[in-house]
Each structure stands twice: as structure tokens, then as C-alpha cells.
PDB file of N, CA and C in Angstrom:
ATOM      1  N   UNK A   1       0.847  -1.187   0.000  1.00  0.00           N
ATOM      2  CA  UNK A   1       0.000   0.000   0.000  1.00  0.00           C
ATOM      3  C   UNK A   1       0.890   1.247   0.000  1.00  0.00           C
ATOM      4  N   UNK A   2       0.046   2.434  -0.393  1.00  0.00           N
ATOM      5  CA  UNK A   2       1.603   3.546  -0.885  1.00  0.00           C
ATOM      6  C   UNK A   2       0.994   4.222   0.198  1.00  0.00           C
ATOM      7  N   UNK A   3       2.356   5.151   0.599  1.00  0.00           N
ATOM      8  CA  UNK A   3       2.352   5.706   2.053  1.00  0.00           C
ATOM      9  C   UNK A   3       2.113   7.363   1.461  1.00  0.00           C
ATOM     10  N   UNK A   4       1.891   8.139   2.480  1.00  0.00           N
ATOM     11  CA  UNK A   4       0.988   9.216   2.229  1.00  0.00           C
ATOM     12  C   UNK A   4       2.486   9.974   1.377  1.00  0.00           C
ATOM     13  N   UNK A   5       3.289   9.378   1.654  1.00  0.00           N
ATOM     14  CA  UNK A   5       4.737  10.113   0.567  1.00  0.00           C
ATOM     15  C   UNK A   5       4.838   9.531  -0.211  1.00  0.00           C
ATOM     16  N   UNK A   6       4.377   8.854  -0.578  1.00  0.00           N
ATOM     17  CA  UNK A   6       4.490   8.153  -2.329  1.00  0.00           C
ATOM     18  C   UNK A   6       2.963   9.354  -2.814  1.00  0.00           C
ATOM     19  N   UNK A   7       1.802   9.207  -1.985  1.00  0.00           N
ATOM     20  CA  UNK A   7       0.604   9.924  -2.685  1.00  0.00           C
ATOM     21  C   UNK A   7       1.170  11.470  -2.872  1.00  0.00           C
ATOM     22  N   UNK A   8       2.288  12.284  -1.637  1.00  0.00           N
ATOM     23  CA  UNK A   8       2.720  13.677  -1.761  1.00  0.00           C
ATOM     24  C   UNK A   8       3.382  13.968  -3.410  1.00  0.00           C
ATOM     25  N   UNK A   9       4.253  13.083  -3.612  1.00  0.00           N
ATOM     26  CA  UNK A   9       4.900  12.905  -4.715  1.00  0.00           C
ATOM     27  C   UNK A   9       3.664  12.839  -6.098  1.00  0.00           C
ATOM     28  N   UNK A  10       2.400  11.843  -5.729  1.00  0.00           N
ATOM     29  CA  UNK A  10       2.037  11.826  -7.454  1.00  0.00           C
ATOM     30  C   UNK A  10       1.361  13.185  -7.036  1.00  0.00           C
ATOM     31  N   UNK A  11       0.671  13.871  -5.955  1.00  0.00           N
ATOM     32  CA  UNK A  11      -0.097  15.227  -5.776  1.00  0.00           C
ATOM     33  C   UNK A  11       0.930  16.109  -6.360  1.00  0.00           C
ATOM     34  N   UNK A  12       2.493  15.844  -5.661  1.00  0.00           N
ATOM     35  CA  UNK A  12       3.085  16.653  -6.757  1.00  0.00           C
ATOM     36  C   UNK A  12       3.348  17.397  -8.086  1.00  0.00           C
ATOM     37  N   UNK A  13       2.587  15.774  -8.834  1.00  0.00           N
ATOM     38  CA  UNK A  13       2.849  16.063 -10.194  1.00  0.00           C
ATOM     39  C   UNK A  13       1.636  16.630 -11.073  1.00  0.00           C
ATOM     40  N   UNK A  14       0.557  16.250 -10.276  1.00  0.00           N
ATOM     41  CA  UNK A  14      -1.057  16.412 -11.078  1.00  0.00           C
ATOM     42  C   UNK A  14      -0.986  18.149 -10.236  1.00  0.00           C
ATOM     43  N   UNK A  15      -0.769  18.500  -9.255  1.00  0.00           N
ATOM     44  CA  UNK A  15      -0.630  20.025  -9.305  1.00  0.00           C
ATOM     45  C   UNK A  15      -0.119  20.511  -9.854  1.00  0.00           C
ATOM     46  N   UNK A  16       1.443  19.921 -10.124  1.00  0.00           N
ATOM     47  CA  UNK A  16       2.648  20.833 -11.307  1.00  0.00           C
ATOM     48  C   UNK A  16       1.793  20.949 -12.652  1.00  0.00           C
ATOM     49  N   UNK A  17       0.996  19.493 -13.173  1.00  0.00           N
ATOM     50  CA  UNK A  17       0.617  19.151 -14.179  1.00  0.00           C
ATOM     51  C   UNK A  17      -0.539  20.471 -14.460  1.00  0.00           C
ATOM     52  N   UNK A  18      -1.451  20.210 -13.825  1.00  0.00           N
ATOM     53  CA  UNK A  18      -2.553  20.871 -13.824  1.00  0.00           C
ATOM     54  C   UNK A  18      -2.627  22.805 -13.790  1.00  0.00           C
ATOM     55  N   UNK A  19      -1.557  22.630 -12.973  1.00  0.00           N
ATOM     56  CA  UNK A  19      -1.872  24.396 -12.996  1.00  0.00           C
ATOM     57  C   UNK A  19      -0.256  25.035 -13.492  1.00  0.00           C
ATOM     58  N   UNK A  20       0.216  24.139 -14.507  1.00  0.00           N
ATOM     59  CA  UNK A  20       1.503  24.377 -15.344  1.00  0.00           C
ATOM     60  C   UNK A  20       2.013  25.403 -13.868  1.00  0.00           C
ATOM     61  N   UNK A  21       2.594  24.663 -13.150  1.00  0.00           N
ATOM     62  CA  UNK A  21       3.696  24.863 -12.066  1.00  0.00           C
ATOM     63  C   UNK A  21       5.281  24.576 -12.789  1.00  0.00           C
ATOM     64  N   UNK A  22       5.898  25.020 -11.962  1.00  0.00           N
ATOM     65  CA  UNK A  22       7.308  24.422 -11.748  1.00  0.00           C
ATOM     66  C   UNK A  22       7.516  23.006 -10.202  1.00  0.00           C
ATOM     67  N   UNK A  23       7.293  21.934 -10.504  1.00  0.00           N
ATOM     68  CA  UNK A  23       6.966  21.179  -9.578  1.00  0.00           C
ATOM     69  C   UNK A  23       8.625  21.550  -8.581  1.00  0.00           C
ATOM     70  N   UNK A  24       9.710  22.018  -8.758  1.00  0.00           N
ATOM     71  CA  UNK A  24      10.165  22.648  -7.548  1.00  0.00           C
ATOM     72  C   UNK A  24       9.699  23.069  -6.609  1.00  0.00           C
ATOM     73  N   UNK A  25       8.376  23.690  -7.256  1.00  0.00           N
ATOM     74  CA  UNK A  25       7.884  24.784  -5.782  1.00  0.00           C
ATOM     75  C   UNK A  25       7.122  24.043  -5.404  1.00  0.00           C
ATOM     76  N   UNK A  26       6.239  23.333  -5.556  1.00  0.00           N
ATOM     77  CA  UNK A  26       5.292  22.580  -4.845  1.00  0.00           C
ATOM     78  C   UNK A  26       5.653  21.397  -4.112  1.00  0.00           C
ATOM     79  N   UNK A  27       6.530  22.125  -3.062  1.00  0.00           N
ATOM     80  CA  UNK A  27       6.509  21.486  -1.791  1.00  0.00           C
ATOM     81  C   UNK A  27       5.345  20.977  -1.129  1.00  0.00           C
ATOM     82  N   UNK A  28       5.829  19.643  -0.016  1.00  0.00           N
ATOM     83  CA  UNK A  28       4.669  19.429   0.864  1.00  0.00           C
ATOM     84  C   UNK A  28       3.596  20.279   1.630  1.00  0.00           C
ATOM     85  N   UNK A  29       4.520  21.243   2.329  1.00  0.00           N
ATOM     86  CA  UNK A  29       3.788  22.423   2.884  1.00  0.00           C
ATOM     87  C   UNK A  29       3.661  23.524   2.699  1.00  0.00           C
ATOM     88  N   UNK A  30       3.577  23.385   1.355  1.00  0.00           N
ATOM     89  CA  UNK A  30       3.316  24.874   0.564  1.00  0.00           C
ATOM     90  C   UNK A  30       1.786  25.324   0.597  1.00  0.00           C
ATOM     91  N   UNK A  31       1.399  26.186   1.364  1.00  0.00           N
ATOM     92  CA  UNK A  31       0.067  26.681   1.041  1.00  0.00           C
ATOM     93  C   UNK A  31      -0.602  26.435  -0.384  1.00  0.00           C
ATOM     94  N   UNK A  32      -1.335  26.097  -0.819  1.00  0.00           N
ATOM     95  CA  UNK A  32      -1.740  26.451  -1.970  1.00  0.00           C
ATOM     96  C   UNK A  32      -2.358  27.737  -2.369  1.00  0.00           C
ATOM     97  N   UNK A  33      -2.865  28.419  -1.628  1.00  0.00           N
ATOM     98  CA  UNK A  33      -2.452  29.643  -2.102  1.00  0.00           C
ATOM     99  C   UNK A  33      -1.377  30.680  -2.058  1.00  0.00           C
ATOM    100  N   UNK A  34      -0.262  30.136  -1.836  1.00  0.00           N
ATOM    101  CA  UNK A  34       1.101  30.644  -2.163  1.00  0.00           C
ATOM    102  C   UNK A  34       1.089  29.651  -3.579  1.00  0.00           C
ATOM    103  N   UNK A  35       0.791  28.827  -3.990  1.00  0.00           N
ATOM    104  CA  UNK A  35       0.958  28.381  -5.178  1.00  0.00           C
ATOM    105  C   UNK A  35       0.238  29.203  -6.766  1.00  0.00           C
ATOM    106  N   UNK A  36      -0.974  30.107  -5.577  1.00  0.00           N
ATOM    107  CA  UNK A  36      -2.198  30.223  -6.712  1.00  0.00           C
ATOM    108  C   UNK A  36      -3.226  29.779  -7.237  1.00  0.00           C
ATOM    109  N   UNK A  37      -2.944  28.761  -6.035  1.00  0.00           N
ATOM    110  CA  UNK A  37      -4.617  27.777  -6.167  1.00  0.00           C
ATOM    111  C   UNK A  37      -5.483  28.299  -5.060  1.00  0.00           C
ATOM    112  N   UNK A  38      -6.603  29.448  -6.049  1.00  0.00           N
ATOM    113  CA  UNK A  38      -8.190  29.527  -4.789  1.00  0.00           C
ATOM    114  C   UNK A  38      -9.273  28.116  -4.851  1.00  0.00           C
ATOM    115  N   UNK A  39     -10.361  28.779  -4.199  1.00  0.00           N
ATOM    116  CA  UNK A  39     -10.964  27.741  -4.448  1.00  0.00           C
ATOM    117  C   UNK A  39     -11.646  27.259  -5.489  1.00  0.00           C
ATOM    118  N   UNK A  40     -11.531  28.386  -6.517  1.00  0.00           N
ATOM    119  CA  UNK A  40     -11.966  27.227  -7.802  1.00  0.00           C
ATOM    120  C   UNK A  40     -10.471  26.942  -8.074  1.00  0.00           C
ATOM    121  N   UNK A  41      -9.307  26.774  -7.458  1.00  0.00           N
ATOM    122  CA  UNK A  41      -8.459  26.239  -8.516  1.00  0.00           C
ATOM    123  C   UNK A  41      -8.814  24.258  -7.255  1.00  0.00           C
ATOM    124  N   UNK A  42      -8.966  24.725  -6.344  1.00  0.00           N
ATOM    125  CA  UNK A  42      -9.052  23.529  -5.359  1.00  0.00           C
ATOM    126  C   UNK A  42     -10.506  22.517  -5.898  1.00  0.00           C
ATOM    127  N   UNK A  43     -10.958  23.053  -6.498  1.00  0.00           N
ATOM    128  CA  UNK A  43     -12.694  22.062  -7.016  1.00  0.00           C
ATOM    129  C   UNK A  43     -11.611  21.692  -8.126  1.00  0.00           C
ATOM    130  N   UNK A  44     -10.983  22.385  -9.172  1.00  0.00           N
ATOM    131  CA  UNK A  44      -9.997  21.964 -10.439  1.00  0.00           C
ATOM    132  C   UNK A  44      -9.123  20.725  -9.933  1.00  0.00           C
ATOM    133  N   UNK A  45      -7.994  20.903  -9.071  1.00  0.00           N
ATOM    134  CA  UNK A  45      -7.815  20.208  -8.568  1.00  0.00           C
ATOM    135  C   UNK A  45      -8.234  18.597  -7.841  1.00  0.00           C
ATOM    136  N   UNK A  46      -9.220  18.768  -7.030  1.00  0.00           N
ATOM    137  CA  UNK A  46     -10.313  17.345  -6.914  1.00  0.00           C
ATOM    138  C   UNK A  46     -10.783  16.716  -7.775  1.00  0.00           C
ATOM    139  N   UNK A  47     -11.324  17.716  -9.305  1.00  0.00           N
ATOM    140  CA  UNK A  47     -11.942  17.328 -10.471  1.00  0.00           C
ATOM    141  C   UNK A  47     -10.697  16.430 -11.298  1.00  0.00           C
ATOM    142  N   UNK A  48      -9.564  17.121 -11.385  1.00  0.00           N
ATOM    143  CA  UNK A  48      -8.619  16.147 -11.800  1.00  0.00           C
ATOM    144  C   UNK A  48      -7.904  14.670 -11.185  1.00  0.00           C
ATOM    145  N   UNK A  49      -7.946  14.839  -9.597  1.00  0.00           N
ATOM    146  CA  UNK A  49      -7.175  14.009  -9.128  1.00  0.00           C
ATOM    147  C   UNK A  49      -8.654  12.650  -9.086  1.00  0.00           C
ATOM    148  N   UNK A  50      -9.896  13.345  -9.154  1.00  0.00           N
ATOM    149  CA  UNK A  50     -10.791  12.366  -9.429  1.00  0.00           C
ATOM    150  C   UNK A  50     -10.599  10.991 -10.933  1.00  0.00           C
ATOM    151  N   UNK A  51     -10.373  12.356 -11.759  1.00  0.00           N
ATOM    152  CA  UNK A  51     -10.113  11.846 -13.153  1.00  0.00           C
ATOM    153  C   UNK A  51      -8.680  10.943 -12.984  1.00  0.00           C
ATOM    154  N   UNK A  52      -7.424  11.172 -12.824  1.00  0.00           N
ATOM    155  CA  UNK A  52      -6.633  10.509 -12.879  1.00  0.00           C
ATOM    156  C   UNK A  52      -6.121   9.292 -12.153  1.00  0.00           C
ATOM    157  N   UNK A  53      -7.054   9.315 -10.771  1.00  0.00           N
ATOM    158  CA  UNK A  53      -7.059   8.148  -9.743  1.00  0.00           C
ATOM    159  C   UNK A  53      -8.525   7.449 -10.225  1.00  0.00           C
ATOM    160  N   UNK A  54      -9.537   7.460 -10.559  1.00  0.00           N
ATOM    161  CA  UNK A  54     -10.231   6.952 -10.783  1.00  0.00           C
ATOM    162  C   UNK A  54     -11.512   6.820  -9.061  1.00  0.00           C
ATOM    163  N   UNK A  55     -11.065   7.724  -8.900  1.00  0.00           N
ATOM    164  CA  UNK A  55     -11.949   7.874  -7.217  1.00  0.00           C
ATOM    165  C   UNK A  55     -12.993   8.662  -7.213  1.00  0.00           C
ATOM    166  N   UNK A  56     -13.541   8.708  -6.323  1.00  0.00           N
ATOM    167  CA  UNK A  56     -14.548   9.715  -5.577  1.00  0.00           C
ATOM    168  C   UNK A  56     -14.087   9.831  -4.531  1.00  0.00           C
ATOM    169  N   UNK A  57     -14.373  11.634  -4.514  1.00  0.00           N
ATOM    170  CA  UNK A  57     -13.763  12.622  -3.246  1.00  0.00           C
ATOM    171  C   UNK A  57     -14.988  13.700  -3.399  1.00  0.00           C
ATOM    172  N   UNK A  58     -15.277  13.715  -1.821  1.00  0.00           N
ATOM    173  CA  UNK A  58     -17.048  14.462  -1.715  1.00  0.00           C
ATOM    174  C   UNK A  58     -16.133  15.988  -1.513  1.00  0.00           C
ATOM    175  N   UNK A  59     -16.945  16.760  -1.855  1.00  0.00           N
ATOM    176  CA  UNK A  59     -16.388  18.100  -2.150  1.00  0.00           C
ATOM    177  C   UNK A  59     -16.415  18.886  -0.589  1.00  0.00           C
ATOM    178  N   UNK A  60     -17.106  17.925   0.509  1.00  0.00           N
ATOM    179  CA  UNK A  60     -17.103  18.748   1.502  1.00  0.00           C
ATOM    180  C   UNK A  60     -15.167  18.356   2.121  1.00  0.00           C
ATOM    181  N   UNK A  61     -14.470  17.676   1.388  1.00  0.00           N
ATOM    182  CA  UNK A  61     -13.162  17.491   1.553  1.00  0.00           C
ATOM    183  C   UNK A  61     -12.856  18.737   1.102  1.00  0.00           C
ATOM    184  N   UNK A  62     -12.915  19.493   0.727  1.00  0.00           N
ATOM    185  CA  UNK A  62     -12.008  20.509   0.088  1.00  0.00           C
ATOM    186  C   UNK A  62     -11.644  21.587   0.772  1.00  0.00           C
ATOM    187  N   UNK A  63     -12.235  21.966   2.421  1.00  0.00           N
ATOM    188  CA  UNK A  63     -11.835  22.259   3.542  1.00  0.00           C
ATOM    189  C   UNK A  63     -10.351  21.776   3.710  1.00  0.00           C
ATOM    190  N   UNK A  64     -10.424  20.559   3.587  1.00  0.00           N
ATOM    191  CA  UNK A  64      -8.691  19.911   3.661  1.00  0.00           C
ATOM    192  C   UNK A  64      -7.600  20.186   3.079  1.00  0.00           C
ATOM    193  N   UNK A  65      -8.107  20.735   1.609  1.00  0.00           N
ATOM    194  CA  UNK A  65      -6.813  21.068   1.050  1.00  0.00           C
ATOM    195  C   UNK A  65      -5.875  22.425   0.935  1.00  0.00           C
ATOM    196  N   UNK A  66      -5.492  22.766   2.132  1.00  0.00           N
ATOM    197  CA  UNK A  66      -4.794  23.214   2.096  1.00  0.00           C
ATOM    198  C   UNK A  66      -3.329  23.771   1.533  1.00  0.00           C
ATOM    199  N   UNK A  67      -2.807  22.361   1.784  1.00  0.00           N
ATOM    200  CA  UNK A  67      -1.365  22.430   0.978  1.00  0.00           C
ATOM    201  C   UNK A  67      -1.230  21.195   0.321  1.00  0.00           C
ATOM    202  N   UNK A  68      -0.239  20.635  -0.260  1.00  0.00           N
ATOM    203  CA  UNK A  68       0.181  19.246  -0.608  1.00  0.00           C
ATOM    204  C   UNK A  68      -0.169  17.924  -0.337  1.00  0.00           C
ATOM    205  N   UNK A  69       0.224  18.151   1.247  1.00  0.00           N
ATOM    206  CA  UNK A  69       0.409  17.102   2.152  1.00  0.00           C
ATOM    207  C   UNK A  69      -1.017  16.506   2.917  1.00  0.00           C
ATOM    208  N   UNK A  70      -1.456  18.085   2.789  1.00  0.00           N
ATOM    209  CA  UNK A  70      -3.328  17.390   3.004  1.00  0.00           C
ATOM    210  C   UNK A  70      -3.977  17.052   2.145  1.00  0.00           C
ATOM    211  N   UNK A  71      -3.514  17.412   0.888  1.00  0.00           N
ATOM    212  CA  UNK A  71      -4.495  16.848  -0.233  1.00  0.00           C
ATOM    213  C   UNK A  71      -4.405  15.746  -0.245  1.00  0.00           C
ATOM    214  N   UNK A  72      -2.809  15.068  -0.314  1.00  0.00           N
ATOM    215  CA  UNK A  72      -2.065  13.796  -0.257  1.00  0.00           C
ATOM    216  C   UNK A  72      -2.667  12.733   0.558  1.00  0.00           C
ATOM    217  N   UNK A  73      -3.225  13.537   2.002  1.00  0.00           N
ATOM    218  CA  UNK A  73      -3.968  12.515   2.872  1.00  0.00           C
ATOM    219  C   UNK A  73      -5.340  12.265   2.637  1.00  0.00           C
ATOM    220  N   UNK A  74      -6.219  13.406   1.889  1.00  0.00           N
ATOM    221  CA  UNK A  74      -7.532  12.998   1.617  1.00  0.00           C
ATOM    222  C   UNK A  74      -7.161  11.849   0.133  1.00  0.00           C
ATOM    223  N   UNK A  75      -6.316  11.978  -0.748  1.00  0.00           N
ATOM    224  CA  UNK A  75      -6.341  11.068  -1.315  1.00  0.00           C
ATOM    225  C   UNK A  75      -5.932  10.097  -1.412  1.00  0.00           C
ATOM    226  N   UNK A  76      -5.079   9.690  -0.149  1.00  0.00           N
ATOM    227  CA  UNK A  76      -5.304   8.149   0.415  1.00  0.00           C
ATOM    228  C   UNK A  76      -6.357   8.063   0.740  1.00  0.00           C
ATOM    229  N   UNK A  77      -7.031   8.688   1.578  1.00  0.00           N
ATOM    230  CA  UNK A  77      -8.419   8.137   2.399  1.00  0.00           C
ATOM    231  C   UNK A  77      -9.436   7.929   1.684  1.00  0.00           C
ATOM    232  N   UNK A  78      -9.381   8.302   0.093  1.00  0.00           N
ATOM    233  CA  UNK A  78     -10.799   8.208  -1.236  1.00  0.00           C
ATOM    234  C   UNK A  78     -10.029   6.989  -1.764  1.00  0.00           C
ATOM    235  N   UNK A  79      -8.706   6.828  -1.944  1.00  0.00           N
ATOM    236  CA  UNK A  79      -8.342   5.168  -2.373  1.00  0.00           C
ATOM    237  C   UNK A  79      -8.495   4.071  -1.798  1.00  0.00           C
ATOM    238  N   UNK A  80      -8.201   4.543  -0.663  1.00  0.00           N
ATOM    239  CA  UNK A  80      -8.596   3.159   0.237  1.00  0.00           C
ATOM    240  C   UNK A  80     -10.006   3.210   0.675  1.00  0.00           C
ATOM    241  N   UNK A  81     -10.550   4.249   0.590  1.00  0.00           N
ATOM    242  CA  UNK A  81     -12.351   4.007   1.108  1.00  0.00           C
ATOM    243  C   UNK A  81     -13.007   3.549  -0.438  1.00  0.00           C
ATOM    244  N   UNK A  82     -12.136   3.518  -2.036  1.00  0.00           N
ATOM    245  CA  UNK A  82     -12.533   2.617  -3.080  1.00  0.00           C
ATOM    246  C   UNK A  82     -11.910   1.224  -2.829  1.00  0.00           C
ATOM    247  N   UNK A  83     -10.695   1.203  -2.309  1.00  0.00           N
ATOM    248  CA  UNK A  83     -10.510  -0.107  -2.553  1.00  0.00           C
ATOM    249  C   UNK A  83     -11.575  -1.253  -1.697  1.00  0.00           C
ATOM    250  N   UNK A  84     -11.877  -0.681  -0.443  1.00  0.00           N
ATOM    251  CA  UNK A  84     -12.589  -1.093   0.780  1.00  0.00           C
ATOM    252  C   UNK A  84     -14.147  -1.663  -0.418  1.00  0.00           C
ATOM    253  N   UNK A  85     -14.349  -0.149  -1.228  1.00  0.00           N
ATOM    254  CA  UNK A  85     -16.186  -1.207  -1.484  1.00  0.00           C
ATOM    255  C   UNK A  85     -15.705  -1.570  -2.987  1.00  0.00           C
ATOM    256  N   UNK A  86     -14.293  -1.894  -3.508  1.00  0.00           N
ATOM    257  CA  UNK A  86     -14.321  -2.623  -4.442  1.00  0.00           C
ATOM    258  C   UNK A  86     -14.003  -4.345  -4.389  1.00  0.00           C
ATOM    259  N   UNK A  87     -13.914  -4.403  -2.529  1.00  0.00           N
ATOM    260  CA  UNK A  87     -14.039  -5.999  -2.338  1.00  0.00           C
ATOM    261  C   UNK A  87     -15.202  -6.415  -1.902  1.00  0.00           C
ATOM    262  N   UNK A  88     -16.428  -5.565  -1.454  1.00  0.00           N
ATOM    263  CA  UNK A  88     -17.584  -5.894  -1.344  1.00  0.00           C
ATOM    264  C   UNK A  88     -18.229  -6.012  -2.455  1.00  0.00           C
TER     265      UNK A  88
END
């Protein structure tokens, strides 16, 4: 199972990806809005990491995302709360 630093790392890249960053700066605890992500860039964000993980993440998560490292943890917690009802 990948640890919330393997998930910091791919959040890394779908933020660099998504809002044409320099993934240098997008450190773990970088505010995202020191990055330039408001909250429609944070619904952009969920909308993609939905698309590229293949998950569902309820939008009242988006309180969480703060920086990197919290996004990183809500999206362990939408992988493993799919993997959980993809063995039921």
C-alpha cells in the first residue's frame, strides 16, 4: 500500500501538471495559495485528481486542502475508502 509520501509525490505532479507549475515549488507544505490555487483552482484540482485516480472525493473534503500534504492525505483516504467497497 503507498504511504501518504508516495501519494505527496504523485499530488506533486497532477498540481505541477494541472496548474503548469514548476513542480520545484510545490513542496509538501506549501500553502496552496502561495501556489495560486483559490478555491476554484481547489474544485480543479479534486476534479482532476478524481479523473486521474479513478476515485470519488465528496467536495465537503475541500476544507482539507490546504497544501500538498493534506491533499495527499484525503487522497489516500478516497483510495482506500474505493478499494474497501471494491471488495464488497
Amino acid at each position: 500500500m503507498a504511504s501518504v509520501g508516495d501519494h505527496c509525490a504523485e499530488v506533486t505532479k497532477v498540481v505541477s501538471d494541472t496548474f503548469r507549475l514548476d513542480p520545484a515549488l510545490v513542496v509538501p507544505d506549501a500553502p496552496l495559495e502561495e501556489l495560486g490555487i483559490d478555491s476554484k483552482g481547489r474544485i480543479r484540482l479534486l476534479a482532476a485528481l478524481e479523473i486521474y485516480y479513478d476515485v470519488s472525493i465528496d467536495l465537503d473534503e475541500l476544507d482539507r486542502f490546504t497544501d500538498v500534504e493534506s491533499v495527499a492525505d484525503v487522497l489516500a483516504e478516497a483510495l482506500t475508502a474505493c478499494r474497501a467497497e471494491e471488495k464488497h
